[in-house]
Structure formats: structure tokens, C-alpha cells
C-alpha atoms as a PDB file:
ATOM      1  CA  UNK A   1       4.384  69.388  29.051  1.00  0.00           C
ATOM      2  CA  UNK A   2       8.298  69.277  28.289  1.00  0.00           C
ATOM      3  CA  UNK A   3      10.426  70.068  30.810  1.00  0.00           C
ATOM      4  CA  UNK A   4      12.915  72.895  29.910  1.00  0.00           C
ATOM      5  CA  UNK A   5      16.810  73.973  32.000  1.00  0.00           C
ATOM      6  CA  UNK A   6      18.326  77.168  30.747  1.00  0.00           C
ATOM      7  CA  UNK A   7      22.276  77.350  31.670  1.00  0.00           C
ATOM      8  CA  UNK A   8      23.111  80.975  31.779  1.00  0.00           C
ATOM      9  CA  UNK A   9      21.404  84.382  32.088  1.00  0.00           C
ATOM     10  CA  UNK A  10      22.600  86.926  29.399  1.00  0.00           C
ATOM     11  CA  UNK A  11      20.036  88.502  26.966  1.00  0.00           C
ATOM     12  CA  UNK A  12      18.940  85.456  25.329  1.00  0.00           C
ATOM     13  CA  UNK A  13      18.707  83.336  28.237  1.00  0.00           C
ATOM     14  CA  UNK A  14      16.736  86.254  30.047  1.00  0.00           C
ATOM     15  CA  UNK A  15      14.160  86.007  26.959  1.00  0.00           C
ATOM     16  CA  UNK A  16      14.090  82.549  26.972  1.00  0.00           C
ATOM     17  CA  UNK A  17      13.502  81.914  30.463  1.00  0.00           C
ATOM     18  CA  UNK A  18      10.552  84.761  30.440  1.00  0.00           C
ATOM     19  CA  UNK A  19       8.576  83.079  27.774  1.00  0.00           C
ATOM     20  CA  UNK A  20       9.143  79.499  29.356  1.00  0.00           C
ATOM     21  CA  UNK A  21       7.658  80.662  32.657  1.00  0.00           C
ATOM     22  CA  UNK A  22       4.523  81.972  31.272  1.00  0.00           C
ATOM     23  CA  UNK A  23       4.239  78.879  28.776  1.00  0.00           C
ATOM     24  CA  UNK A  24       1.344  76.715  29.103  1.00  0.00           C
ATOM     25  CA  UNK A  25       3.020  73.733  27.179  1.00  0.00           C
ATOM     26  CA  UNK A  26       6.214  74.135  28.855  1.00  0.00           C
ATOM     27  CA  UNK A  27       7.654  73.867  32.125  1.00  0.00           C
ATOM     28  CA  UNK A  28      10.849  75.735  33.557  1.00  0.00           C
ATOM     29  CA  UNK A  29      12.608  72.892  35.075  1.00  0.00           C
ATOM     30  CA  UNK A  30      15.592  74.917  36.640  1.00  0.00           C
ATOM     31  CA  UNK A  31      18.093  77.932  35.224  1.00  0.00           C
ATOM     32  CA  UNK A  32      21.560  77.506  36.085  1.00  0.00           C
ATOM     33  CA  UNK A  33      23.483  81.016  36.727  1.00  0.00           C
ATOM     34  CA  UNK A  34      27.065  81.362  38.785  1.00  0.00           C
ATOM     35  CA  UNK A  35      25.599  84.561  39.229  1.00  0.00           C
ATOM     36  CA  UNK A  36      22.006  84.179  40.838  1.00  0.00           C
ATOM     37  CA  UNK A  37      21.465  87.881  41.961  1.00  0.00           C
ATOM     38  CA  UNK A  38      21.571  89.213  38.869  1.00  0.00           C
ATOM     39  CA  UNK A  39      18.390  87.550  37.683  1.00  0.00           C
ATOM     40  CA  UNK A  40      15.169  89.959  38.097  1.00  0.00           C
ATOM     41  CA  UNK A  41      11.941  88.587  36.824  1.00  0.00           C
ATOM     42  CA  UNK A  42       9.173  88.927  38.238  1.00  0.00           C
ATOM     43  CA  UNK A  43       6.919  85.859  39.317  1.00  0.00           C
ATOM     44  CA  UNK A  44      10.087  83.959  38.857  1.00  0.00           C
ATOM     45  CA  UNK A  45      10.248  80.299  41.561  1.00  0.00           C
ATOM     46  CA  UNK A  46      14.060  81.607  43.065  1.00  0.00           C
ATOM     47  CA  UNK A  47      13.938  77.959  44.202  1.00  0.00           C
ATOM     48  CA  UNK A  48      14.675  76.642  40.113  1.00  0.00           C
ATOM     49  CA  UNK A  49      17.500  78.920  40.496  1.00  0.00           C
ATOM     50  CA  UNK A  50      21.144  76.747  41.263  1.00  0.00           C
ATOM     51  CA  UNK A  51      24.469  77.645  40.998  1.00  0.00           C
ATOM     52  CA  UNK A  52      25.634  74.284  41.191  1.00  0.00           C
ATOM     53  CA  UNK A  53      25.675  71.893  37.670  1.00  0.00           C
ATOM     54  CA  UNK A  54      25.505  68.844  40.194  1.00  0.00           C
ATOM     55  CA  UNK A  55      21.986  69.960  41.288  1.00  0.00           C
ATOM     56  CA  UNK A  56      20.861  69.964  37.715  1.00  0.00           C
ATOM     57  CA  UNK A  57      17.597  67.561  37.664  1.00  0.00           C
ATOM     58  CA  UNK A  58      16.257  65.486  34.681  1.00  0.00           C
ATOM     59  CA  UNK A  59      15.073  67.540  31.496  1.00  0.00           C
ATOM     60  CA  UNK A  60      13.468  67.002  28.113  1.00  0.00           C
ATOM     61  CA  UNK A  61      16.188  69.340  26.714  1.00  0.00           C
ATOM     62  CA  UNK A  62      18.925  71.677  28.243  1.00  0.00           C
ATOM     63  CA  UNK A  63      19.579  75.092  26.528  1.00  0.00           C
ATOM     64  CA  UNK A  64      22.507  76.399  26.797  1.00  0.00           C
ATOM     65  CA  UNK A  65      22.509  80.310  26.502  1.00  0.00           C
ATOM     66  CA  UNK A  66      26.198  81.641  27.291  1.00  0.00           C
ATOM     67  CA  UNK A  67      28.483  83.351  25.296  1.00  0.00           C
ATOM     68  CA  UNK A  68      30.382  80.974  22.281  1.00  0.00           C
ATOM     69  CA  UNK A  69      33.554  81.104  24.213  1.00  0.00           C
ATOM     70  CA  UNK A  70      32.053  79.368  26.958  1.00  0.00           C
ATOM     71  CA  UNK A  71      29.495  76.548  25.136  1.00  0.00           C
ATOM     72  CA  UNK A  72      32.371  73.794  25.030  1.00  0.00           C
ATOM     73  CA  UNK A  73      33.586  74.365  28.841  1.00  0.00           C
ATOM     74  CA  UNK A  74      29.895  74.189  30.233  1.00  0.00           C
ATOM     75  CA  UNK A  75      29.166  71.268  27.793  1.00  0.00           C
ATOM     76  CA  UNK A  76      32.265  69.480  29.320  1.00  0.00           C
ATOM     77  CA  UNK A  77      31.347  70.319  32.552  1.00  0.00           C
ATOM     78  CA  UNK A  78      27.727  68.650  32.529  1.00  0.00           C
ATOM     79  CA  UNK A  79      27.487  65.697  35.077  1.00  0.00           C
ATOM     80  CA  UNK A  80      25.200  63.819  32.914  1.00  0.00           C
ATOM     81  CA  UNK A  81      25.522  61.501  29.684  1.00  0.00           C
ATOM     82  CA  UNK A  82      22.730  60.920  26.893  1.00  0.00           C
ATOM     83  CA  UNK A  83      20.522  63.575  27.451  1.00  0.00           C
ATOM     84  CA  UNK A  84      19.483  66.403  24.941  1.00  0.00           C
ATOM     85  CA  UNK A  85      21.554  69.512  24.997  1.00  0.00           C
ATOM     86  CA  UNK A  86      21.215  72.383  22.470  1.00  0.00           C
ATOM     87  CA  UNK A  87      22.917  75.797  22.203  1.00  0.00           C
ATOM     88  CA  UNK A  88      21.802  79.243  21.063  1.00  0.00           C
ATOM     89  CA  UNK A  89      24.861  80.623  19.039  1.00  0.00           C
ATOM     90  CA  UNK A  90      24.801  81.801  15.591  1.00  0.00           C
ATOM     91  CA  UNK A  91      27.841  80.950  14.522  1.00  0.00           C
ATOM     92  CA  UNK A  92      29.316  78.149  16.571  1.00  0.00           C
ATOM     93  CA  UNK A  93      28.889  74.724  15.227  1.00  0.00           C
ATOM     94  CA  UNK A  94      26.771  71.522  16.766  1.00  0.00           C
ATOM     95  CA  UNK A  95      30.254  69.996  17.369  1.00  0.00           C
ATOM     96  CA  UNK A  96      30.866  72.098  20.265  1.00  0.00           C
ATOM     97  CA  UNK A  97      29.059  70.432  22.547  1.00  0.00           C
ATOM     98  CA  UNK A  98      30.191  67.276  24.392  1.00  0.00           C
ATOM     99  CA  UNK A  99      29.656  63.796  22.538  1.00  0.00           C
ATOM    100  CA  UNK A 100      28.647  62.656  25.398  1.00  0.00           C
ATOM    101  CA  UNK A 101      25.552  63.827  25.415  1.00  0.00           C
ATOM    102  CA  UNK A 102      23.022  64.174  22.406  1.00  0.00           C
ATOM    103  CA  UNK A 103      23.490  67.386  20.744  1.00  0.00           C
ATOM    104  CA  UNK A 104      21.296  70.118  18.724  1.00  0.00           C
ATOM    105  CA  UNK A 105      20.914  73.989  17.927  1.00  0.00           C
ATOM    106  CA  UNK A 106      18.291  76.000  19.318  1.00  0.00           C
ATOM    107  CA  UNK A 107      18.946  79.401  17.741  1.00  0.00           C
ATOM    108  CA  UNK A 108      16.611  82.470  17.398  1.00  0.00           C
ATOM    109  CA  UNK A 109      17.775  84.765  14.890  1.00  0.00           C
ATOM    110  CA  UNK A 110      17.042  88.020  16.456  1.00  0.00           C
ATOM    111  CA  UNK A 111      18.433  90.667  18.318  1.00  0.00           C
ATOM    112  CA  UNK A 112      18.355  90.755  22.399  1.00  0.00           C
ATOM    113  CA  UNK A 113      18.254  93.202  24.878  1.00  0.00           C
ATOM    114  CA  UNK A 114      17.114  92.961  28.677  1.00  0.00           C
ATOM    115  CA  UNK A 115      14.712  95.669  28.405  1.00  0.00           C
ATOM    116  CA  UNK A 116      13.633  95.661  25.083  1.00  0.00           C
ATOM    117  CA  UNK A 117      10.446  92.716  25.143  1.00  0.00           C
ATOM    118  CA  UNK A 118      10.447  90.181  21.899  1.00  0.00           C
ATOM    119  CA  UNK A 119       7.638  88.753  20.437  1.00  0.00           C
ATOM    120  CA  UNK A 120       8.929  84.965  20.170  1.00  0.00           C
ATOM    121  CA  UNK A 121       5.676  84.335  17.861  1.00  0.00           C
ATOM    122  CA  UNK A 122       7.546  86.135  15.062  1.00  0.00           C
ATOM    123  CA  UNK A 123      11.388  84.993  15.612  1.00  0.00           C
ATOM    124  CA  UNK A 124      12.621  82.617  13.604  1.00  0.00           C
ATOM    125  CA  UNK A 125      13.896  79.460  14.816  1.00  0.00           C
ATOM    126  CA  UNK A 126      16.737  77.596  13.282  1.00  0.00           C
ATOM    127  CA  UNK A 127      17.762  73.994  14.496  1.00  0.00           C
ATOM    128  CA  UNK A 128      19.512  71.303  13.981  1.00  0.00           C
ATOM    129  CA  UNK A 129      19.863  68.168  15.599  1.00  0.00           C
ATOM    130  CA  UNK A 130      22.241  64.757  15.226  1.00  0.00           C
ATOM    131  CA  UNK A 131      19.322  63.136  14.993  1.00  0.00           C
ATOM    132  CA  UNK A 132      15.757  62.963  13.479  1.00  0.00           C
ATOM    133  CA  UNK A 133      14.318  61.779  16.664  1.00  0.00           C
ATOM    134  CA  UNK A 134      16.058  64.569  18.813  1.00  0.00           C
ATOM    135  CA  UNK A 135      15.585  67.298  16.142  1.00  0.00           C
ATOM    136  CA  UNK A 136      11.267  66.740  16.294  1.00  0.00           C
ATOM    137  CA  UNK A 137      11.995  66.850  19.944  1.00  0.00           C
ATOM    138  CA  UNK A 138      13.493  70.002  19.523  1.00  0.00           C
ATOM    139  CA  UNK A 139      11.336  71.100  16.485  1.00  0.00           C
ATOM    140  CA  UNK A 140       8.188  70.772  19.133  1.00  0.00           C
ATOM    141  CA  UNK A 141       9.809  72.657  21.881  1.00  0.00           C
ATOM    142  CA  UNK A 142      10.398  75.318  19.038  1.00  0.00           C
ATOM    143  CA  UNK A 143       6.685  75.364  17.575  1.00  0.00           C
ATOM    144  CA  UNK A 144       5.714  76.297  21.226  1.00  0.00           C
ATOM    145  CA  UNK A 145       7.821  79.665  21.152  1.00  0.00           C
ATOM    146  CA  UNK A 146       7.748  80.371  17.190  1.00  0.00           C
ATOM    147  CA  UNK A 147       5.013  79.944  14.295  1.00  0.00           C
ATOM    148  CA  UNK A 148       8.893  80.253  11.773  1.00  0.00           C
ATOM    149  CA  UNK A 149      10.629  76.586  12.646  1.00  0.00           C
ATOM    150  CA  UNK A 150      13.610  75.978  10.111  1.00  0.00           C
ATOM    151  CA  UNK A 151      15.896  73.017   9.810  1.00  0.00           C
ATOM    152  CA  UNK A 152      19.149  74.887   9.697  1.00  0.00           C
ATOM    153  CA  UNK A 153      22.457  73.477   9.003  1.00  0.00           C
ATOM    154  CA  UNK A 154      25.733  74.403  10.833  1.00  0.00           C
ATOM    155  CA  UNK A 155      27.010  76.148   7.690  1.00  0.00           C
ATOM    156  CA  UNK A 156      24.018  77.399   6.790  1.00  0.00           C
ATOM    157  CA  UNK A 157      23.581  78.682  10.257  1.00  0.00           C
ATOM    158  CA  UNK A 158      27.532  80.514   9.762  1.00  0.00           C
ATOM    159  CA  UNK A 159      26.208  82.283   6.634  1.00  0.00           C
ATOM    160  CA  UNK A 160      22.770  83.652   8.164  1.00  0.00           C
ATOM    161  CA  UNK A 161      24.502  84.641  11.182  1.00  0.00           C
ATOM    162  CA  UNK A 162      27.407  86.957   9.239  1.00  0.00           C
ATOM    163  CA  UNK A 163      24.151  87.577   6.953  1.00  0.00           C
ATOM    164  CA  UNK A 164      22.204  89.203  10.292  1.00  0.00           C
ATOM    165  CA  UNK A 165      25.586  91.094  11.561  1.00  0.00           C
ATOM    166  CA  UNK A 166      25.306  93.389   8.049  1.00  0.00           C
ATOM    167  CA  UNK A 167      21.446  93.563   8.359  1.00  0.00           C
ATOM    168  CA  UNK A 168      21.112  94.358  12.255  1.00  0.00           C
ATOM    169  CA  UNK A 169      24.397  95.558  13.674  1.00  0.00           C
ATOM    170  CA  UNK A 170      26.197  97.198  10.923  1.00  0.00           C
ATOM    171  CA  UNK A 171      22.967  98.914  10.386  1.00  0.00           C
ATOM    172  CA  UNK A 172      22.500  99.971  14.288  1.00  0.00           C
ATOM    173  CA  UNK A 173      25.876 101.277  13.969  1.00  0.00           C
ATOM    174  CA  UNK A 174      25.046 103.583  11.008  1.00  0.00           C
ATOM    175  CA  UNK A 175      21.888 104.940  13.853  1.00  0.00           C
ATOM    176  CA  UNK A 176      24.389 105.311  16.147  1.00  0.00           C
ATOM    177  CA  UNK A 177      26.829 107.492  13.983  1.00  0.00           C
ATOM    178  CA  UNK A 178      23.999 109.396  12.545  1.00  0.00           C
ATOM    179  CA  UNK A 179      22.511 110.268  15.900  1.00  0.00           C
ATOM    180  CA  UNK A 180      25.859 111.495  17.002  1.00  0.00           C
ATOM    181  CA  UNK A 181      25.528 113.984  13.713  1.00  0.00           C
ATOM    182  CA  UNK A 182      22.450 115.182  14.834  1.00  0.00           C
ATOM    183  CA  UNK A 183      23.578 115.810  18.315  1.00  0.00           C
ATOM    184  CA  UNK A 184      26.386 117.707  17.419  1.00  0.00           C
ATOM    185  CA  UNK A 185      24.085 120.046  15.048  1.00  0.00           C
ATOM    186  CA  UNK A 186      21.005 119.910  17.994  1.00  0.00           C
ATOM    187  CA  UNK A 187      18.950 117.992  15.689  1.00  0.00           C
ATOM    188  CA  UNK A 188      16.595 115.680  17.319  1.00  0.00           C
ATOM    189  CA  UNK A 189      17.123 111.907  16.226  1.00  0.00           C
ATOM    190  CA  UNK A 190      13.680 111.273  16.100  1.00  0.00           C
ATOM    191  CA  UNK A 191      13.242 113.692  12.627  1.00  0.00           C
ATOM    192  CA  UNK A 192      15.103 110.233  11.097  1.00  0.00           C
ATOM    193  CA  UNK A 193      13.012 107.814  12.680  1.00  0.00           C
ATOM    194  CA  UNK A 194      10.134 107.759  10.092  1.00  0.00           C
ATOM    195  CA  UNK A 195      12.725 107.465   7.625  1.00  0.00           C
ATOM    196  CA  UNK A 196      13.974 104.679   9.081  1.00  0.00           C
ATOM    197  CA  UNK A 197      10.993 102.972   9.533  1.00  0.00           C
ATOM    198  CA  UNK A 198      10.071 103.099   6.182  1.00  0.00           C
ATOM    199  CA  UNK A 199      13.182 101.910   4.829  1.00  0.00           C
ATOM    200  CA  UNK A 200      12.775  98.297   6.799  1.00  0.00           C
ATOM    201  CA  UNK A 201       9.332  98.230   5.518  1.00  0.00           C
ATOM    202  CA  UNK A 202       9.609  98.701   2.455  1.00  0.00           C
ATOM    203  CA  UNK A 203      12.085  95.408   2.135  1.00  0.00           C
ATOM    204  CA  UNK A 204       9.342  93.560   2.832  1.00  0.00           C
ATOM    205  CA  UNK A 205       7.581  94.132  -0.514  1.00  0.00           C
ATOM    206  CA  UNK A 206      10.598  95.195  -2.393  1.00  0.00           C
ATOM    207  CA  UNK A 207      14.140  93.292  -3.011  1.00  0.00           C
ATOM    208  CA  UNK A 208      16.864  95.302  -1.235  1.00  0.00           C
ATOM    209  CA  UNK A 209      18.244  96.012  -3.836  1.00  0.00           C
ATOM    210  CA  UNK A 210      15.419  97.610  -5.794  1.00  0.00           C
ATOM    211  CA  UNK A 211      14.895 100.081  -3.013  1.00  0.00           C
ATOM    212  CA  UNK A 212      18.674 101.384  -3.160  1.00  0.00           C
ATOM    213  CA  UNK A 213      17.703 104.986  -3.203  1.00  0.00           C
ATOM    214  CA  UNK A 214      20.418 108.358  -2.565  1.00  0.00           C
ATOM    215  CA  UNK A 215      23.312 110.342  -4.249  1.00  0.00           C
ATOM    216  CA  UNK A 216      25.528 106.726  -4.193  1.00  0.00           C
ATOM    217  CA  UNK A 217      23.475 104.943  -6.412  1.00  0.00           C
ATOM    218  CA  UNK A 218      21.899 107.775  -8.965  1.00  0.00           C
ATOM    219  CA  UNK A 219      25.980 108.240  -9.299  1.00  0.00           C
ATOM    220  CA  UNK A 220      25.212 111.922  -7.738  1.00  0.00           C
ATOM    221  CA  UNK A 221      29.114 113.533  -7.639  1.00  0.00           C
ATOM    222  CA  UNK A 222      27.348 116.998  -6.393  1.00  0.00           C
ATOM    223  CA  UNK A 223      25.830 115.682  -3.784  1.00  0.00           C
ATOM    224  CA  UNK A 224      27.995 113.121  -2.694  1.00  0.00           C
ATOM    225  CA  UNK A 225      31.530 115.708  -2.641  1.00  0.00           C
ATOM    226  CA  UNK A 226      29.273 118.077  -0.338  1.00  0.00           C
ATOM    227  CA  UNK A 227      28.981 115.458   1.963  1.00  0.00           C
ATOM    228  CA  UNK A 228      32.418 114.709   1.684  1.00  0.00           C
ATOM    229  CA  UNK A 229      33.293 118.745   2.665  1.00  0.00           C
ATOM    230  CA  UNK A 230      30.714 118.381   5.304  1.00  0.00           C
ATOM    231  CA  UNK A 231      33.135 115.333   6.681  1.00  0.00           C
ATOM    232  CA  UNK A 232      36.122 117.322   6.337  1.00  0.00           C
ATOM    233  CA  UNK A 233      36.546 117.242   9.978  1.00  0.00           C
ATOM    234  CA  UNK A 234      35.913 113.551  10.266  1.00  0.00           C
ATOM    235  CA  UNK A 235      38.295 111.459   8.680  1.00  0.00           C
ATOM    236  CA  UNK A 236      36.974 108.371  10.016  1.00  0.00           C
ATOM    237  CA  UNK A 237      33.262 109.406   9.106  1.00  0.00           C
ATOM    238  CA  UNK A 238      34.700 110.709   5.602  1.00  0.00           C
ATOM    239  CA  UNK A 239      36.036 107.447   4.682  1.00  0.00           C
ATOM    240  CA  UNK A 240      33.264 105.232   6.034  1.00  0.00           C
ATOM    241  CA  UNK A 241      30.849 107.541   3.573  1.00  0.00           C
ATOM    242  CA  UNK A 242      33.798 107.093   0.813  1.00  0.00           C
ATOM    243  CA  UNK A 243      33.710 103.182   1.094  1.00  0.00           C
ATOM    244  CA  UNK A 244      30.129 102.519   1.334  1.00  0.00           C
ATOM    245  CA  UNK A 245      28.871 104.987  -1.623  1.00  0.00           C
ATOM    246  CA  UNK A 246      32.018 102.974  -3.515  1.00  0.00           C
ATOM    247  CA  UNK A 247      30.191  99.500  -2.430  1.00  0.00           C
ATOM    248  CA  UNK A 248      26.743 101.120  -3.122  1.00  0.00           C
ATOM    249  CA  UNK A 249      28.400 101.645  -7.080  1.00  0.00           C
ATOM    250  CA  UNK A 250      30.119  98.863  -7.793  1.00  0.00           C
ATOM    251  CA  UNK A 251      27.328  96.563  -6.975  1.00  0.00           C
ATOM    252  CA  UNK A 252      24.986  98.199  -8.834  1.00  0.00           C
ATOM    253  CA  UNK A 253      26.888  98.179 -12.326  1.00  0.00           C
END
């Protein structure tokens, strides 16, 4: 049984700290929030909860899930030396954290939302640690949320993070802008759903690249200047459409 602190409470920490709590191999130590009232689980001890980082008690690793702004402050702030300390962040490097105590990544690469439950079994986890004996400590820990455990460098960790924003929120914006379409034409979203569905399936069989499908990429100039007149009214939308069928083209010469 390893015991586990989470510092901070935003989507990731909310995640973390649910799967902890119902763990069998692990054991939620305490969760440090300056904001205590804002944390709603239920079955949750209110007692682990401090506010203070001089009540923090003795861990077998501290998580720190806060924003990458604010991973070097909290670090600093820790009234402890030589324990293990990991963060969450995609992008920002091991070297953020304090010397002073031993450092390491704890990073699942997935998107977080309060209310949206995660199925940790499935997430991959990417780590890194200054040392081999800290990074099996941390590669355990990991095996108990996630049957994907990869040893993940710092720039490695850059890359897969800018590689997730195209993938997962560049993406979620292009729902977002074709929702508002639909809305303004009383279409309901959901006619696009299957569509979309079946377009993040079928990358699981099939290189992205190979399943490229539309007017962009069959070089379509019909199609694609009727969509253009449809935008007319949009110059924003127009010229997102204009720059992405032009990416779409050049990278499939």
C-alpha cells in the first residue's frame, strides 16, 4: 500500500484523487487545496483535506496537479527535503520542481473534465524520474492506475503534448465551430456525431493519413468554392476553411 498526497484540485487532480480513494493498492494520504469547499466527492475523509503545506504528513510520492504557472512556486514552497515529488504537466520540464527534493513526471495524456468520468485503465502514463530507483517507484504507483506505463522524456514529453493539442483541442474546436453551423441552420449536432465517431475509429486501423477523405484532398475546386460562397458571411470561418484545405494539399503532394 503506497501512500499518495495530491496538491491541488483542478480537473486532473479531481480524477486523480477519485481513483486513489477507491484504490485497493493505494492509499490517499492527504489533498492539499487553498480552496477546500470546492472539492465535492462523495465518500471523500474531509479530514485528509488541509489548506496548510505545514500539515503535509509523510508520503511515498506527492503529485502535484496545478496549473504550469504554479508547479515551481508550490515546489518551492514544500516544507520538506528528499522526498518524491512528481508533476502532471505536459509540457513543463522535470526541472521545475525544487532540487531539494527528488523529482519525477507523473503525466496522463488525456483530456479532463469534472463531469466527464475517465477510465484510468486505458490512459496512458508517461514518466520520468532523476532516478532509476524513484522512476520504478513511480512506474508502480502508475501500473496501479494504467495497464499503458511509458518512460517519457522531458522533450519527448514537449512534442506529445503539442502532438495531443492538434489531435484533441484543435479538433474539439472544429465540433465547436461546426455545431455553431448547425445551430444557426436548426440542424441538430447530433446528425454529425456518427460521423465523428467513425472518423476516430477508423485511425485505429488506418494511418491518418490514409483516411484523409473530402473535397481538400480529391483537389475538389467545385465543391470546395461552394463552401467558400457558403462562408461569404464569415470571414474568419472562410479563411480557417481556406488554410486548412491548403494544409490538407500541400501535405498530400
Amino acid at each position: 500500500m503506497k501512500d499518495i498526497t495530491i496538491l491541488g484540485f483542478g480537473n486532473v487532480a479531481h480524477h486523480l484523487i477519485r481513483y486513489v480513494q477507491n484504490s485497493h493498492s493505494l492509499n490517499l494520504q492527504q489533498i492539499y487545496a487553498r480552496s477546500p469547499e470546492k472539492i465535492i466527492l462523495s465518500g471523500l475523509d474531509v479530514s485528509k483535506i488541509i489548506t496548510d503545506l505545514n500539515q503535509l504528513q509523510e508520503a511515498d510520492l506527492y503529485i502535484i496537479a496545478v496549473s504550469d504557472d504554479a508547479i515551481g512556486e508550490l515546489s518551492d514552497w514544500l516544507p520538506f527535503e528528499n522526498r518524491l515529488v512528481v508533476h502532471t504537466s505536459g509540457t513543463a520540464p522535470i526541472e521545475v520542481l525544487n532540487a531539494k527534493n527528488r523529482r519525477g513526471v507523473f503525466y496522463p495524456l488525456q483530456t479532463f473534465s469534472k463531469n466527464k468520468e475517465v477510465d484510468f485503465k486505458t490512459i496512458p502514463m508517461c514518466l520520468e524520474a532523476d532516478t532509476d530507483d524513484d522512476f520504478e517507484t513511480i512506474k508502480y504507483i502508475a501500473e496501479q492506475f494504467s495497464d499503458h506505463v511509458y518512460q517519457i522524456s522531458s522533450v519527448q514529453r514537449k512534442s506529445i503534448h503539442v502532438s495531443a493539442v492538434f489531435v484533441n483541442n484543435f479538433v474539439n474546436h472544429m465540433y465547436v465551430l461546426g455545431n455553431k453551423i448547425c445551430d444557426e441552420h436548426n440542424i441538430p449536432f447530433q446528425i454529425l456525431q456518427p460521423l465523428i465517431k467513425e472518423t476516430a475509429d477508423k485511425i485505429v486501423s488506418v494511418k491518418p493519413i490514409d483516411a484523409q477523405t473530402g473535397p481538400a484532398v480529391r483537389k475538389d475546386s467545385k465543391t470546395i468554392e461552394k463552401h467558400l460562397a457558403f462562408l461569404d458571411e464569415n470571414i474568419d470561418l472562410k479563411n480557417l476553411y481556406l488554410t486548412l484545405t491548403e494544409s490538407i494539399q500541400n501535405y498530400n503532394v
